[in-house]
Protein backbone atom coordinates (compact mmCIF):
# COMPACT_ATOMS: atom_id res chain seq x y z
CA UNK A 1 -287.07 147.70 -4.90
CA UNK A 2 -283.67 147.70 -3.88
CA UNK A 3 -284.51 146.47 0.16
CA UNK A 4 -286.46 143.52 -1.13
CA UNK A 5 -283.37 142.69 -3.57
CA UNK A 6 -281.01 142.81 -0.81
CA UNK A 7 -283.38 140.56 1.02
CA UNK A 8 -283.56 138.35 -1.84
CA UNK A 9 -279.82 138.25 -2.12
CA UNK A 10 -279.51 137.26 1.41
CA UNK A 11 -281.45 133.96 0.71
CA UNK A 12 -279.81 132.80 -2.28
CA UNK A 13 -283.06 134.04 -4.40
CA UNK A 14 -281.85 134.05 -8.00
CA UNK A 15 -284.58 136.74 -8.69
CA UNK A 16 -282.45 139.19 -6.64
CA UNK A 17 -280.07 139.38 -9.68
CA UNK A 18 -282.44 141.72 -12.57
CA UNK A 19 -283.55 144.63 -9.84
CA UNK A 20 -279.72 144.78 -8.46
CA UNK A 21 -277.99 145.01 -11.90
CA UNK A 22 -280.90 147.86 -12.59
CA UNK A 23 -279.53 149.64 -9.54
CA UNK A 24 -276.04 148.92 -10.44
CA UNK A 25 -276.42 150.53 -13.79
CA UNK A 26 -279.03 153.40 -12.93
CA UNK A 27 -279.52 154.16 -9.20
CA UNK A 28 -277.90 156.76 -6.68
CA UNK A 29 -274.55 156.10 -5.81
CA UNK A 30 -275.40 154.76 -2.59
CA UNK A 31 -277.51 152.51 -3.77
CA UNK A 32 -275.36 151.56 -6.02
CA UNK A 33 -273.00 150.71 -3.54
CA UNK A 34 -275.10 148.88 -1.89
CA UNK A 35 -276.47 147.00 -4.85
CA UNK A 36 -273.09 145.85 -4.96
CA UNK A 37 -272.24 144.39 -1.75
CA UNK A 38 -276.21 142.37 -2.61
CA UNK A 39 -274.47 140.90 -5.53
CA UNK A 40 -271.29 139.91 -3.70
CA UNK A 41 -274.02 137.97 -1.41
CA UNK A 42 -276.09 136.81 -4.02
CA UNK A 43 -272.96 135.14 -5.81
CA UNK A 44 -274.47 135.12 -9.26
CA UNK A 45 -271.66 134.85 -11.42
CA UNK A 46 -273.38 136.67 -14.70
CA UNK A 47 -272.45 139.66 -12.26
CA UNK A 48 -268.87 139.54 -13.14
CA UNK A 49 -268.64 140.82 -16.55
CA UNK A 50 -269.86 144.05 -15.42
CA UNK A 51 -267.68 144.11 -12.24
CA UNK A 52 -264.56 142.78 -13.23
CA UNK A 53 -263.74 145.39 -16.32
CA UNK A 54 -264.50 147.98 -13.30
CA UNK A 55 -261.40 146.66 -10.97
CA UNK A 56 -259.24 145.56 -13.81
CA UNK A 57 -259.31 149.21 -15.18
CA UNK A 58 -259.78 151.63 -12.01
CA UNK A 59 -257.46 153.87 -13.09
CA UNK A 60 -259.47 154.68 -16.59
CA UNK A 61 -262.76 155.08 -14.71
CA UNK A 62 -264.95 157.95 -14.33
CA UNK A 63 -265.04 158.90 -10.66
CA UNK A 64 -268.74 157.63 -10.11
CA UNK A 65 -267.44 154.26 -10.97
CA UNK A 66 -263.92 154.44 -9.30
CA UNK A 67 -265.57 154.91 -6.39
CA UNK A 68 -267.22 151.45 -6.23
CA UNK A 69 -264.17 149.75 -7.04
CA UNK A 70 -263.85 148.99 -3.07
CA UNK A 71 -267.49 147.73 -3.04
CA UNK A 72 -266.86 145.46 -5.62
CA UNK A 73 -263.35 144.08 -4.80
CA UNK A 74 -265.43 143.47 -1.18
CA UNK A 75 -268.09 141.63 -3.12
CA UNK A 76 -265.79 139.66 -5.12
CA UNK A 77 -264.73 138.26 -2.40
CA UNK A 78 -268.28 137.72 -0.86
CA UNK A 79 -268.79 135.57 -4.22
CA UNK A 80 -265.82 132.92 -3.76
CA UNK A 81 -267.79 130.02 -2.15
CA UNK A 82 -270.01 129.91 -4.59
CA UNK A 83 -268.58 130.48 -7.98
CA UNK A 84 -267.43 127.54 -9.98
CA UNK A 85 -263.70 126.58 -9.37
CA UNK A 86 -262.37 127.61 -12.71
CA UNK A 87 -263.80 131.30 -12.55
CA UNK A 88 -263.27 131.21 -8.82
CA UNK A 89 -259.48 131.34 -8.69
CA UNK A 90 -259.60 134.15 -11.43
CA UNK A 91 -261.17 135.77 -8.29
CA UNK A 92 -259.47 134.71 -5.80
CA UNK A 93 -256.08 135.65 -7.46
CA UNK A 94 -257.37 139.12 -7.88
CA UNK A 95 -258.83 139.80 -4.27
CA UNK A 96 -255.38 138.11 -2.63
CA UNK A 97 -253.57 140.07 -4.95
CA UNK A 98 -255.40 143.34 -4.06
CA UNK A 99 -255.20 142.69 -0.09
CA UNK A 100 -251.53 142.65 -0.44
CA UNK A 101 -250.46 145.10 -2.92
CA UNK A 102 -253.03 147.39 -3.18
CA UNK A 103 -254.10 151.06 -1.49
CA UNK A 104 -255.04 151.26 2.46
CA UNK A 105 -258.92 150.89 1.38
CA UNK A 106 -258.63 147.93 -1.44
CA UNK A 107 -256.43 146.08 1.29
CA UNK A 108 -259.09 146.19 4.02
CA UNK A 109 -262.28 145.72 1.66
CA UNK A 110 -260.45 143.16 0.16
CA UNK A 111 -259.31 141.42 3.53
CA UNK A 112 -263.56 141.91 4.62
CA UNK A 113 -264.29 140.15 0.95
CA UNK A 114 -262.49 136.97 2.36
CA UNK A 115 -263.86 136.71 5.78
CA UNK A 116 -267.49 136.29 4.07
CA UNK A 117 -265.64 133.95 2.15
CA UNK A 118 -265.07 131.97 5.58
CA UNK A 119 -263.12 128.88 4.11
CA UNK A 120 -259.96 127.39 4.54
CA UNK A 121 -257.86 129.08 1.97
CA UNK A 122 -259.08 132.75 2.92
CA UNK A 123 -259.08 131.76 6.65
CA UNK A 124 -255.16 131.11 6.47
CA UNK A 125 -254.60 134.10 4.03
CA UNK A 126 -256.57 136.58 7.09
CA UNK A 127 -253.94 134.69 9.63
CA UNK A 128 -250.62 135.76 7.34
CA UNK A 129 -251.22 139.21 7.00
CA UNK A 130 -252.18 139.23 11.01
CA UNK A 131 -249.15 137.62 11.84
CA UNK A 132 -246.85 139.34 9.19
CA UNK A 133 -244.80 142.02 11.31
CA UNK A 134 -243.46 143.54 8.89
CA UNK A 135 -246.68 144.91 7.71
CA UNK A 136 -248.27 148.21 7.93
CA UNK A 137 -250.43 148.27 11.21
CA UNK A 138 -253.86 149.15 9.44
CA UNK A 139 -253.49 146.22 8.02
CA UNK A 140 -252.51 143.80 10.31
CA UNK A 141 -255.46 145.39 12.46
CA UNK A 142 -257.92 145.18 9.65
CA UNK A 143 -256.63 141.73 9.29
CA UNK A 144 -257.10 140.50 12.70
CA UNK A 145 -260.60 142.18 13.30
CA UNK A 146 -261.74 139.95 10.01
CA UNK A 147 -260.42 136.98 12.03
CA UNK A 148 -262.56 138.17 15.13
CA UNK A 149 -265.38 138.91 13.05
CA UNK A 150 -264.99 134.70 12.09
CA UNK A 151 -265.41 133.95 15.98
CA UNK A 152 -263.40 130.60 14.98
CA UNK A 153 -262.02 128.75 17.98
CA UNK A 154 -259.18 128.00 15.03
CA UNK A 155 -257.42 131.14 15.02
CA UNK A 156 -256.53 130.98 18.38
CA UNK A 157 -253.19 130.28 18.38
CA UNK A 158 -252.02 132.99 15.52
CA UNK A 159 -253.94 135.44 17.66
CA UNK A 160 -252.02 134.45 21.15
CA UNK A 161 -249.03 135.33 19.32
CA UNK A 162 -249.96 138.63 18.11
CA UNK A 163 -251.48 138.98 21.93
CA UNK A 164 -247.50 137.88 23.13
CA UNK A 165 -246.09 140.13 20.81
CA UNK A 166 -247.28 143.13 22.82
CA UNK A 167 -247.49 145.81 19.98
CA UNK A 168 -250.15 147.72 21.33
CA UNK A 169 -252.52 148.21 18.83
CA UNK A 170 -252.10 144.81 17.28
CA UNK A 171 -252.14 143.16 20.43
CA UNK A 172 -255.18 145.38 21.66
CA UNK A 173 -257.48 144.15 18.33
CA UNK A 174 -255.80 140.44 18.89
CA UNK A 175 -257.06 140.22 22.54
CA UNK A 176 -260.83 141.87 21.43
CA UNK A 177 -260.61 138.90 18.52
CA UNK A 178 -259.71 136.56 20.98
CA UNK A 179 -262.78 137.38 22.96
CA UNK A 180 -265.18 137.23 20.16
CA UNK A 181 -263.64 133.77 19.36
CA UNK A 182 -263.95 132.24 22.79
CA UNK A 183 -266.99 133.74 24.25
CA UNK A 184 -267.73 131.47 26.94
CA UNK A 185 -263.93 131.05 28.76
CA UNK A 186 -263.04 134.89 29.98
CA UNK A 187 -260.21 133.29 31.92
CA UNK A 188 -258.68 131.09 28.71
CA UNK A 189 -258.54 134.72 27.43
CA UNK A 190 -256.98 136.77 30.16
CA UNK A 191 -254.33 134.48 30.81
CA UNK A 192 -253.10 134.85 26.94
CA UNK A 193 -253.25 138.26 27.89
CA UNK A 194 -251.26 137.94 30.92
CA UNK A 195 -248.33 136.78 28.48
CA UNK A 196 -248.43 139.77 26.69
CA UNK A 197 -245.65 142.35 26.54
CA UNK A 198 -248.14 145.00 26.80
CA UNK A 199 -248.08 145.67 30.35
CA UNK A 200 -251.64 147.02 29.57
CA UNK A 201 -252.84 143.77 28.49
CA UNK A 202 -250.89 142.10 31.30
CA UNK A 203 -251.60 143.97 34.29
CA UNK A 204 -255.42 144.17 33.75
CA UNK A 205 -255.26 140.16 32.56
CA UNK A 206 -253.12 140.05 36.07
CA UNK A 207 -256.14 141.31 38.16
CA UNK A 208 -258.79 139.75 37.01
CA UNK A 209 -257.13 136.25 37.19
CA UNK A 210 -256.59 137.04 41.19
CA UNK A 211 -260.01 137.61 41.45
CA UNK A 212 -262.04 135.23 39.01
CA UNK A 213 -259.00 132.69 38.04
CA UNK A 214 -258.71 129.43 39.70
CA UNK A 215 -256.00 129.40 42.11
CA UNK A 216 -253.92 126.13 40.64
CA UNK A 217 -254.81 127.13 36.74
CA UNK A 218 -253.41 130.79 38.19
CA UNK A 219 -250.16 129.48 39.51
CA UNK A 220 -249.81 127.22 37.04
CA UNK A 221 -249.19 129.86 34.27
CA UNK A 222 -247.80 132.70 36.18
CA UNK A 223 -244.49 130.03 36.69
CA UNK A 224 -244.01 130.02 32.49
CA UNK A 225 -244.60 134.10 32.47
CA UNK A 226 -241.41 135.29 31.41
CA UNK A 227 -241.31 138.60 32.24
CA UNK A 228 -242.66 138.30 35.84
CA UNK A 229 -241.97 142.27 35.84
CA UNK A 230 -245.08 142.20 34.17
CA UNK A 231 -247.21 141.09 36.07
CA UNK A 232 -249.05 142.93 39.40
CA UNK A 233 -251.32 143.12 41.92
């Protein structure tokens, strides 16, 4: 029952909702987990009154149920696009709230809740936290492999900062994003890279731009590298 509902969910298929609240209420606990990510895609708000008391009191919950609570904050967030506005930023306040004040793992499902939310708002919320040096690493990682997980040409500049920035593991997950976002233009990429203060990022970017870049385009940039220390060959 529970692989057709998922399948159901996935198209939209109202009929998913009955055999996923079953689950919800009276399966394993891994299928109840994953009942719950079904009804984040399904986006059937009826959903909420059993969901909502379950975040909004975590720390009164039994542990089978407080350990769903990242499932459903992830689902919540799953639901955005297509829950009426009113309910909708009830949601939305408690998902952003959750990504930045929460624990490690209600950040990051939260943070995944908004990139299947894909629109503006959560978009540009995904791009703070990424850009946001003061925060905790996780975070900023988890943040900036949501945005590469988007593959939107639109969060290319926030990520050739982070790629500047040269903290390695943020600039490592910006450059992978990067990647994922412009597919088709290996070269666009390596020269961000080639900015980088990450002489890891730099030096490889350095290489491959001797070999594959185009020899103007290549000469171009290197003259507005400021750190020409980091570059070699």
């Amino acid at each position: 029952m529970l692989p057709a509902a998922e399948g159901l969910a996935a198209r939209q298929e109202a009929e998913a909702f009955q055999p996923l609240l079953l689950v919800f209420k009276a399966g394993e606990q891994h299928e109840r987990s994953r009942a719950v990510i079904a009804m984040g895609a399904l986006g059937d708000s009826r959903v909420l009154e059993e969901l909502l008391p379950l975040v909004e009191s975590a720390n009164e919950l039994e542990p089978e149920d407080a350990e769903l609570v990242p499932d459903i904050v992830e689902a919540l967030g799953r639901m955005l696009p297509k829950l009426e506005e009113s309910v909708a930023t009830k949601v939305r306040d408690l998902v952003e709230n959750l990504a930045r004040e929460g624990g490690r793992d209600l950040r990051i499902r939260a943070l995944r809740g908004l990139r299947f939310a894909g629109d503006e708002r959560s978009r540009a919320f995904l791009a703070a936290i990424a850009a946001d040096t003061l925060e905790v690493s996780d975070i900023r990682v988890a943040a900036i492999e949501e945005i590469g997980a988007l593959a939107s040409g639109d969060s290319e500049t926030v990520l050739a900062d982070i790629v500047r920035e040269g903290a390695p593991r943020t600039a490592y997950a910006a450059l992978e994003a990067l990647k994922k976002s412009l597919p088709e233009d290996s070269a666009r990429t390596q020269l961000m890279a080639l900015r980088s203060a990450d002489r890891n990022l730099s030096q490889p970017a350095a290489s491959f731009l001797s070999w594959f870049g185009e020899v103007d385009t290549l000469m171009d940039q290197l003259s507005s590298v400021t750190d020409q220390g980091t570059v070699s060959y």
